[in-house]
Protein backbone atom coordinates (compact mmCIF):
# COMPACT_ATOMS: atom_id res chain seq x y z
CA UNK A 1 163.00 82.17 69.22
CA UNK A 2 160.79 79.81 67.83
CA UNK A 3 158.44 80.62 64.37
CA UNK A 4 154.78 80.01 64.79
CA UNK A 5 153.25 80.68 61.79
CA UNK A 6 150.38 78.42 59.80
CA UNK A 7 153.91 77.42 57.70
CA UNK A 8 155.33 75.92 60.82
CA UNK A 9 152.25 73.96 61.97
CA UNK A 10 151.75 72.27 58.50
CA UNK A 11 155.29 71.15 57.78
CA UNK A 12 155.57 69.81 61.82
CA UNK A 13 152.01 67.99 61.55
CA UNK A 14 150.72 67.17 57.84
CA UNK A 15 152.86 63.69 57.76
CA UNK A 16 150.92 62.58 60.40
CA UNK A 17 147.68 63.74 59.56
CA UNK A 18 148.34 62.42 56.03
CA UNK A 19 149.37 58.85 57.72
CA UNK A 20 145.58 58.53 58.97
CA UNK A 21 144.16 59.20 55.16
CA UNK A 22 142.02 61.64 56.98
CA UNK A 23 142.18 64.60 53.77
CA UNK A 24 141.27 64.72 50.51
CA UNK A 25 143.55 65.01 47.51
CA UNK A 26 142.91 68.61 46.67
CA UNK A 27 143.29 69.55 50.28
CA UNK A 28 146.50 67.17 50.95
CA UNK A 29 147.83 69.60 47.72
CA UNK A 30 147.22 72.71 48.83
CA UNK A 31 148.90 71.97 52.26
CA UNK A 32 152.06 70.79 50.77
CA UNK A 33 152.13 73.61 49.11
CA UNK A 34 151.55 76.16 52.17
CA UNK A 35 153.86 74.09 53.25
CA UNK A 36 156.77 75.37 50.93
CA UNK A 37 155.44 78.95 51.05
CA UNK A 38 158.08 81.59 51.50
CA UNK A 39 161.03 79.12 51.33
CA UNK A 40 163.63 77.80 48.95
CA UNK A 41 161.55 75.10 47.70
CA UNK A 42 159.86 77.59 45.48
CA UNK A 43 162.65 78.89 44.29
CA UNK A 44 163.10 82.88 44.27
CA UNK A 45 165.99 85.61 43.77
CA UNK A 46 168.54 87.60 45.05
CA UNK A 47 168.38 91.17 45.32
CA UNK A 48 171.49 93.76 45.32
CA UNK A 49 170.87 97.55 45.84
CA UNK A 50 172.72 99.66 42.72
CA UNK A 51 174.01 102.02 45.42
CA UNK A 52 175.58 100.32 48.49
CA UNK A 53 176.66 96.57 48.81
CA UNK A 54 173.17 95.24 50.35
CA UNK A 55 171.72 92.56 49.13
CA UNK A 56 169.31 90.10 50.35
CA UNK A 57 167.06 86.31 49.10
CA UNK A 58 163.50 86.82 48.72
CA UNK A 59 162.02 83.08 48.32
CA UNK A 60 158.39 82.86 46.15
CA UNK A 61 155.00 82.58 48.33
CA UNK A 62 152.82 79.96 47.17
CA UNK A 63 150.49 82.50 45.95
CA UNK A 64 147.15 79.99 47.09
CA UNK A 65 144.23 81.94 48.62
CA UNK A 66 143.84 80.03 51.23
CA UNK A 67 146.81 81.12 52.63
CA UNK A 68 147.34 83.73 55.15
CA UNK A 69 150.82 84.98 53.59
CA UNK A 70 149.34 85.44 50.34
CA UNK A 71 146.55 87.75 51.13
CA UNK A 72 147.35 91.30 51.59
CA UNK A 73 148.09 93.02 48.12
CA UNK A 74 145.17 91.06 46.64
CA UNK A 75 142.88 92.16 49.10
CA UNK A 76 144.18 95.96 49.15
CA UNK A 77 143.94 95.92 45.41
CA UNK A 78 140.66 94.05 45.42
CA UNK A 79 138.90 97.02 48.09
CA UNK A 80 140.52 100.18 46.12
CA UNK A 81 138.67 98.68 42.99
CA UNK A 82 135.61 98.45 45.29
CA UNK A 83 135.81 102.62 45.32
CA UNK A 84 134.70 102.87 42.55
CA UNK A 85 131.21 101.16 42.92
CA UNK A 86 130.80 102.79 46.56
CA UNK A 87 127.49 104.82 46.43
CA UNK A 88 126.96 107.93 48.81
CA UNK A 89 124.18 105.74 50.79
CA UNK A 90 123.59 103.62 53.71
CA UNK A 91 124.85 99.95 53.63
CA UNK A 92 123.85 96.91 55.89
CA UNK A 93 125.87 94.10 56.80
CA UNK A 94 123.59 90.87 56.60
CA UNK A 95 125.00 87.21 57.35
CA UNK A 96 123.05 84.00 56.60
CA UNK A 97 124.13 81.23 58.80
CA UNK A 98 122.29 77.11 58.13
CA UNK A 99 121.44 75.08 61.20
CA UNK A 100 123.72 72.52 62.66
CA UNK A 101 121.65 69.49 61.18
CA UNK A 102 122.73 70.70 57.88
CA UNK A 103 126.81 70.78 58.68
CA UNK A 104 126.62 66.48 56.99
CA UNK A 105 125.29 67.77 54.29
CA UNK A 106 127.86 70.26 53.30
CA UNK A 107 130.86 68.44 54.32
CA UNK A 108 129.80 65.57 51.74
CA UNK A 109 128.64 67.62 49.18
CA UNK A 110 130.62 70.88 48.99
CA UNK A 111 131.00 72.53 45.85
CA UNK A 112 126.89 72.02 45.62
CA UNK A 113 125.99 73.04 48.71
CA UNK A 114 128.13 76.41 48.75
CA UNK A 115 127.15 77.21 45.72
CA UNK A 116 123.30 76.17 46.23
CA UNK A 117 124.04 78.66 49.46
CA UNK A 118 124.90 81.67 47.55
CA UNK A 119 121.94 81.47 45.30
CA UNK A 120 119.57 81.20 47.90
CA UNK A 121 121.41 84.09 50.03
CA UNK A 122 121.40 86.34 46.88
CA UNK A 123 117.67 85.07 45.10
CA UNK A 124 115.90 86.27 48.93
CA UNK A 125 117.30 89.35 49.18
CA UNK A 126 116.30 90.37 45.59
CA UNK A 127 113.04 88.70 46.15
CA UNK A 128 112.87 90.95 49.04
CA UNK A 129 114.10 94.06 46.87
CA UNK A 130 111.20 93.47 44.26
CA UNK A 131 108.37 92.68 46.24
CA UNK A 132 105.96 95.64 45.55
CA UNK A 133 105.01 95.24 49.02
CA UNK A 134 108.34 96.18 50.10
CA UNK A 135 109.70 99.69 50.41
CA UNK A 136 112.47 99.43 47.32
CA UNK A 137 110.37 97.32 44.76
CA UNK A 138 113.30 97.63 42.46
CA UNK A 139 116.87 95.51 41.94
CA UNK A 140 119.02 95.84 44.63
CA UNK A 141 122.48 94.88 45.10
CA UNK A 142 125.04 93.56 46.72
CA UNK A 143 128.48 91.52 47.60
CA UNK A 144 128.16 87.89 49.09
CA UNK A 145 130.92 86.56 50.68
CA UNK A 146 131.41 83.23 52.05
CA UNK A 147 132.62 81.88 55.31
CA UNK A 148 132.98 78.31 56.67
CA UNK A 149 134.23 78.55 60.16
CA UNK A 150 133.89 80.20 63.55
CA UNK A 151 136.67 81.76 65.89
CA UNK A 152 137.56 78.33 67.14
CA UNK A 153 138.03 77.02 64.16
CA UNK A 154 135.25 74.99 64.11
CA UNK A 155 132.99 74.34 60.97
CA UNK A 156 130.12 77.22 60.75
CA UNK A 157 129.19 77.79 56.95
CA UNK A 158 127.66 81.26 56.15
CA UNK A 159 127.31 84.25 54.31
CA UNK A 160 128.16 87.85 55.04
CA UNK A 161 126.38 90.04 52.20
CA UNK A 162 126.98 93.53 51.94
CA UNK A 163 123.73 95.77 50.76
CA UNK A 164 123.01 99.28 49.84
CA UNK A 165 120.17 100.45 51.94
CA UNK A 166 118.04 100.90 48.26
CA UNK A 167 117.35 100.04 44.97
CA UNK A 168 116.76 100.77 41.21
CA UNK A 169 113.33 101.25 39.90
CA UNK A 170 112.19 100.09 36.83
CA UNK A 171 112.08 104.04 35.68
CA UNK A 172 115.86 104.05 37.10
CA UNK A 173 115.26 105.71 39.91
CA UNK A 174 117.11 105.13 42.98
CA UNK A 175 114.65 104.11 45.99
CA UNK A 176 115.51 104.54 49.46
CA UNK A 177 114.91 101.63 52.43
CA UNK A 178 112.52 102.63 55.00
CA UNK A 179 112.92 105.27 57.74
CA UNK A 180 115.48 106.80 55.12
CA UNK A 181 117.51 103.79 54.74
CA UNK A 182 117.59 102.59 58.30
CA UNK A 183 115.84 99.51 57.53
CA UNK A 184 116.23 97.06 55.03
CA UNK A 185 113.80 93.73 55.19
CA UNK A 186 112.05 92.37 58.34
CA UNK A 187 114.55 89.76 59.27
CA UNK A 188 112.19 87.42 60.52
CA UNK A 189 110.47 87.17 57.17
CA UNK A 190 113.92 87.26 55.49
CA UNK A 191 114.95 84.28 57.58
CA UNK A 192 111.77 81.98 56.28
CA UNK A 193 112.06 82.85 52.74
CA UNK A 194 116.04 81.71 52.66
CA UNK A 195 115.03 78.64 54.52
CA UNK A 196 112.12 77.58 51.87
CA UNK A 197 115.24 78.13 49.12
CA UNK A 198 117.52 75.95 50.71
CA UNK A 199 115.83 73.70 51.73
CA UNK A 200 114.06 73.22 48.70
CA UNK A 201 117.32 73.55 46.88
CA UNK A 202 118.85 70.11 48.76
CA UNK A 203 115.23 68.32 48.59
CA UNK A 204 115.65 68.94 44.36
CA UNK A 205 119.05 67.05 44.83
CA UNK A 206 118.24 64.80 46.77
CA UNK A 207 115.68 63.80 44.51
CA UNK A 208 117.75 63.43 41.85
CA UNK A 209 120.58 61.29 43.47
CA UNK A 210 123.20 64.01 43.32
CA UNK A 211 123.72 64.25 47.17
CA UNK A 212 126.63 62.09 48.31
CA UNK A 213 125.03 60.95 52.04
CA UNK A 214 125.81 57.69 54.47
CA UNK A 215 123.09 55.50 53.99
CA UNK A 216 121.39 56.09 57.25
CA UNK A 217 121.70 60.04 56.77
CA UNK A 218 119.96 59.61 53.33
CA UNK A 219 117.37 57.63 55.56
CA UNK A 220 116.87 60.36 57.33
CA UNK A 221 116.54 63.04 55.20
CA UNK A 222 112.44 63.73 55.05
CA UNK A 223 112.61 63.90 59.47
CA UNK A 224 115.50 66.00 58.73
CA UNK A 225 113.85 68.36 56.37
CA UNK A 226 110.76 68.42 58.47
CA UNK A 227 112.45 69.00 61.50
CA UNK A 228 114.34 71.94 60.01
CA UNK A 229 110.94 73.62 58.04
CA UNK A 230 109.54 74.40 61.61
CA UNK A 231 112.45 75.52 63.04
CA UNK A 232 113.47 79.23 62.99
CA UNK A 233 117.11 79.62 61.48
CA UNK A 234 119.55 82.23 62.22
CA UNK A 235 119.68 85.51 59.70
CA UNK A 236 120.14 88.76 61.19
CA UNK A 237 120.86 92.63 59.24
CA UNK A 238 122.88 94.85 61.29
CA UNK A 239 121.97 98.52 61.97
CA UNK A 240 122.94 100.78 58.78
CA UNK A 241 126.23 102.37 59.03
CA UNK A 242 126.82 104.97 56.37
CA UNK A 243 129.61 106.27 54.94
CA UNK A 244 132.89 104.79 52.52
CA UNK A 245 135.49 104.68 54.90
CA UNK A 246 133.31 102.64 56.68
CA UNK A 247 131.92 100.37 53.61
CA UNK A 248 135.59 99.28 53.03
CA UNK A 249 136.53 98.49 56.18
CA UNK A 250 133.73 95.86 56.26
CA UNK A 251 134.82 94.48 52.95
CA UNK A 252 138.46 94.62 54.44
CA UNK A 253 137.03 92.16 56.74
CA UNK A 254 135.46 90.04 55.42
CA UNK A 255 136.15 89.51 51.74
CA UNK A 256 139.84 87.61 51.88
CA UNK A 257 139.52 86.58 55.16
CA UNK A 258 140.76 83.00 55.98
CA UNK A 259 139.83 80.89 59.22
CA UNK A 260 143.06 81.94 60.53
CA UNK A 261 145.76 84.45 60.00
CA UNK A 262 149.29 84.05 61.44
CA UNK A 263 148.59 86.24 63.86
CA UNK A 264 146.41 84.65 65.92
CA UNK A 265 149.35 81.04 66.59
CA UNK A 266 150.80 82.00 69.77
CA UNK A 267 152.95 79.01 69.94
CA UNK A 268 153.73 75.64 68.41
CA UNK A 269 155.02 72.68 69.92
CA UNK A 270 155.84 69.32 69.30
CA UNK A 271 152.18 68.02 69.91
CA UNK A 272 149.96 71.02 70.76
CA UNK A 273 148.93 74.28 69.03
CA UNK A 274 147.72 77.44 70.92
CA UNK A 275 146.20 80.11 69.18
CA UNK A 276 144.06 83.68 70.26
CA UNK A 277 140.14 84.09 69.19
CA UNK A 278 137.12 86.30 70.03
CA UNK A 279 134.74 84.93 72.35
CA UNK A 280 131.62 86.23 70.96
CA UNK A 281 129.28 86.65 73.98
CA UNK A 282 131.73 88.62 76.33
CA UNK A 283 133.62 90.23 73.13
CA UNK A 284 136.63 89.77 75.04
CA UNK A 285 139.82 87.92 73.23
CA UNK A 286 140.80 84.16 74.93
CA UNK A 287 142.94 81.49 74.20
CA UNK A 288 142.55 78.09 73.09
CA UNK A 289 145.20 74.98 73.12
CA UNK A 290 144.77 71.62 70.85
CA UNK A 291 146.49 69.05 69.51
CA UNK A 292 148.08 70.28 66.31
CA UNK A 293 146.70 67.55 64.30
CA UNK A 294 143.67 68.69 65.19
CA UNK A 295 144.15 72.05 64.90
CA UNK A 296 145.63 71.30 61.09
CA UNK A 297 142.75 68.96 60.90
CA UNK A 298 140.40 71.99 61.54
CA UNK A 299 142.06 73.97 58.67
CA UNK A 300 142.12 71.50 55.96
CA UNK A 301 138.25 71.24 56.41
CA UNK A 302 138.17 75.43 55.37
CA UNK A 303 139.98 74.60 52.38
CA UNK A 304 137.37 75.38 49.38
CA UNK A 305 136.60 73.11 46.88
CA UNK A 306 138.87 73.73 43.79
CA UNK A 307 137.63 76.89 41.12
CA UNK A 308 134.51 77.92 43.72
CA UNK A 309 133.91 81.34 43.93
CA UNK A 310 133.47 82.60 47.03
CA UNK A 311 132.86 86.13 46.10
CA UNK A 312 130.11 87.05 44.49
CA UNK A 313 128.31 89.88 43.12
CA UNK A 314 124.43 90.21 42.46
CA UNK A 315 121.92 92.53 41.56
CA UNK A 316 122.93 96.52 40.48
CA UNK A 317 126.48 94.90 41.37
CA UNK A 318 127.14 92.27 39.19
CA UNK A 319 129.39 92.65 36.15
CA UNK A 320 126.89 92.24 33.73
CA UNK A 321 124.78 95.23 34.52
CA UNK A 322 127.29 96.77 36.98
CA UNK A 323 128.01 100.10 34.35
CA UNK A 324 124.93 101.01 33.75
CA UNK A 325 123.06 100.66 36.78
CA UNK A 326 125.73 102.32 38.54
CA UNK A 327 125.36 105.28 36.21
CA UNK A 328 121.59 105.68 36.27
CA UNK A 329 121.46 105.46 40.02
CA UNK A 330 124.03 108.11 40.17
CA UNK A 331 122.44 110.27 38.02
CA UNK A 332 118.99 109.79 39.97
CA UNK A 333 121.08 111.05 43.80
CA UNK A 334 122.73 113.70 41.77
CA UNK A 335 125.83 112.04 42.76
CA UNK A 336 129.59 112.15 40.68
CA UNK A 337 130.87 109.74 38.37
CA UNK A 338 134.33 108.46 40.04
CA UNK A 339 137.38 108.87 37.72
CA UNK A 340 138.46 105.98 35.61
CA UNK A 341 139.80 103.39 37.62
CA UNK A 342 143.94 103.69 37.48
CA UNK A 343 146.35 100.72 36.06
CA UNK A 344 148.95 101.25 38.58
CA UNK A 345 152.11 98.81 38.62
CA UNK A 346 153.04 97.22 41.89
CA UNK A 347 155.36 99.95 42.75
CA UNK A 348 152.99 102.21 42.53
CA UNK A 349 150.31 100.71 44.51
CA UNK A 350 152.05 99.61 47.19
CA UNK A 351 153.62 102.88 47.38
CA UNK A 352 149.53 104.76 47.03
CA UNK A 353 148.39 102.22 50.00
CA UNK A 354 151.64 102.67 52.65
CA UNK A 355 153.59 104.92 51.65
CA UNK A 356 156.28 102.86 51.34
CA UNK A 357 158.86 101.93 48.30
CA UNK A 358 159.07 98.20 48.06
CA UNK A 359 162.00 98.44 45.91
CA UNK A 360 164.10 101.35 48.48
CA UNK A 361 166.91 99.65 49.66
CA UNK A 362 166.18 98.97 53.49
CA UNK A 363 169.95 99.47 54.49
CA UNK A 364 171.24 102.74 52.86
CA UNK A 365 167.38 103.87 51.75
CA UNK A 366 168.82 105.99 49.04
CA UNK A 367 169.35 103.19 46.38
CA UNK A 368 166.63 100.56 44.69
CA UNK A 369 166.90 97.02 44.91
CA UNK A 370 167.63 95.13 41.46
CA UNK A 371 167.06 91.32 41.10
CA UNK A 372 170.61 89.99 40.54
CA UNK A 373 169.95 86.09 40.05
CA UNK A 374 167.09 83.72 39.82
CA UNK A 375 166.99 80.76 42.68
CA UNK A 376 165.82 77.96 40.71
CA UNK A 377 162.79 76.07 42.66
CA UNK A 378 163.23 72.40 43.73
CA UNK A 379 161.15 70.58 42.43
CA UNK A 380 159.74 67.73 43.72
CA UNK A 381 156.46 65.05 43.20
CA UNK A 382 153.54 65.70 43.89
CA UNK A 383 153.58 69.46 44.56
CA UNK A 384 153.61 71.36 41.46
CA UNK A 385 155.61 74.71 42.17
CA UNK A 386 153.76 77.37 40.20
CA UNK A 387 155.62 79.35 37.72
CA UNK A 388 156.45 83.11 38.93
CA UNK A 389 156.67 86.39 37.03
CA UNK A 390 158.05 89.45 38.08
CA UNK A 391 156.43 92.75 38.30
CA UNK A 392 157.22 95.44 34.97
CA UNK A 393 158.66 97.73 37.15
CA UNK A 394 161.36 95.40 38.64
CA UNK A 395 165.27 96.20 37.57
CA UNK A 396 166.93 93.15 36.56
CA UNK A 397 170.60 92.65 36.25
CA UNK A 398 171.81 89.66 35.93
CA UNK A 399 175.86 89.70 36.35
């Protein structure tokens, strides 16, 4: 049986897509390494069990966060950190999407659109959260997170934030949303204010020559800007759910999601890739089939610019202020300090999360696997094969 993973569809497809000089250097890099993920280009190790005769190669992963093999411990270790700044309130899901007349824009420019994005996501909603006319008048917080694509793969960029249905007073008192926390801001007015931001935002660097445009686009920009001042844009807060367990499964969502997990390939051929998504408007799950240059094509456009953060942190949440604002709004809903946060080694984790040994020997299950030898990577120009370390809690006996 055939593989049809995102592994397969980059080594089958890239040297094509590379032929037509259609990707950028950064992203041509981070494919060809995807590309190696998981195999004996990376190098890796043997494992022996020091109980029966088992042993077994496990090759390196890439260890890149855009990749879909590379994303479950740090996202499990990522949300039972989250725990700890989980308050016993009501939380709202809001996403910020831009109009379509914006997508030039940010394929051009970016690393200063995204980030111009996040601001103006994060400085409306604590607008919102001090405005005395407000419920909360007080600092809110919050986690942004941001997204660049739709189901299809298609470029969409937005941001899903996270908020607790309050905020901190000035005299540290935690203030409740309206209608006890069902409400947060009228979307409406939310949507305007994060459109003046933005907009104002690319009209300051546009100004100033930093936007990288085709001439007739940069021609275009005051009908462009006008155009999109009277036009309503799309920013919606979901109904309040309440409740941890169901806090983190949001953030389990959304926070180290990529465009597209393994999953979702069904099959790879030699030309065509088909894949599953969610068709929004009947919520029922279909199937698509393109090219798989395209498809890759699709992808490499996801890629984030290199050192952007795409996780963010504002308000009563960031690190700056996170300890004590944490503490006096605790204190203010009489609620309990969580215990200090655990440093657990890999065993452990993985073992607190499923219940499972990664180190039990999978054949007799009585004995623990012990790294025997070291598979030395090939290398090879112009990937650069990341150096690997192993865990504290590994065995290592090398004959």
């Amino acid at each position: 049986m055939s593989k049809h993973d995102l592994t397969t569809v980059i080594q089958r497809f890239l040297p094509q897509l590379e032929s037509q000089r259609s990707l950028s250097a950064h992203q041509l890099s981070i494919l060809k390494l995807m590309s190696l993920c998981k195999t004996a280009a990376l190098g890796g190790h043997r494992e022996g069990c020091d109980t029966c005769s088992y042993t077994k190669i496990h090759y390196n992963s890439c260890g890149n966060r855009n990749c879909p093999n590379c994303q479950g411990v740090n996202k499990e270790k990522w949300i039972v950190d989250r725990q700890h700044d989980l308050l016993p309130v009501k939380y709202f899901h809001c996403v910020f999407t831009i109009p379509s007349e914006l997508y030039m824009y940010f394929r051009y420019n970016k690393t200063l659109l995204y980030g111009l994005l996040m601001r103006a996501v994060k400085d409306t909603l604590l607008t919102f959260g001090y405005d005395p006319k407000r419920s909360i008048n007080g600092k809110i917080g919050g986690i942004n997170v941001l997204h660049t694509w739709t189901q299809q793969l298609t470029y969409h960029p937005h941001v899903h934030c996270i908020v607790p249905a309050g905020g901190l007073t000035k005299s540290g008192q935690w203030k409740e949303a309206k209608s006890n926390g069902n409400f947060l801001f009228p979307v409406r007015a939310m949507s305007r204010l994060f459109r003046g931001k933005l907009l104002a935002g690319i009209h300051d660097l546009f100004k100033s020559k930093q936007l990288k445009l085709p001439a007739d686009a940069l021609a275009k920009h005051k009908a462009i800007k006008n155009k999109l001042y009277g036009k309503e844009w799309n920013v919606y807060a979901k109904k309040a759910f309440g409740g941890p367990e169901q806090v983190l499964e949001y953030l389990g969502r959304y926070t180290h999601k990529i465009c597209i997990s393994n999953y979702r390939i069904l099959h790879v051929s030699e030309t065509h890739v088909t894949f599953t998504y969610l068709d929004r408007k009947t919520k029922t799950s279909k199937t698509k089939t393109i090219s798989g240059i395209q498809f890759l094509s699709y992808f490499a456009e996801h890629i984030l610019p290199k050192r952007f953060v795409k996780l963010r942190h504002f308000g009563f949440l960031s690190a700056r202020s996170k300890a004590k604002d944490l503490a006096l709004i605790r204190k203010s809903l009489g609620a309990p300090t969580p215990p200090p946060k655990q440093k657990l080694t890999t065993k452990e984790f993985i073992i607190m999360t499923t219940g499972k040994d990664p180190y039990r020997c999978p054949s007799c299950e009585i004995g623990e696997m012990v790294i025997i030898s070291i598979i030395p990577s090939i290398r090879g120009s112009p990937v650069k094969i990341p150096r690997r370390y192993f865990a504290k809690d590994r065995k290592i006996k090398f004959s």
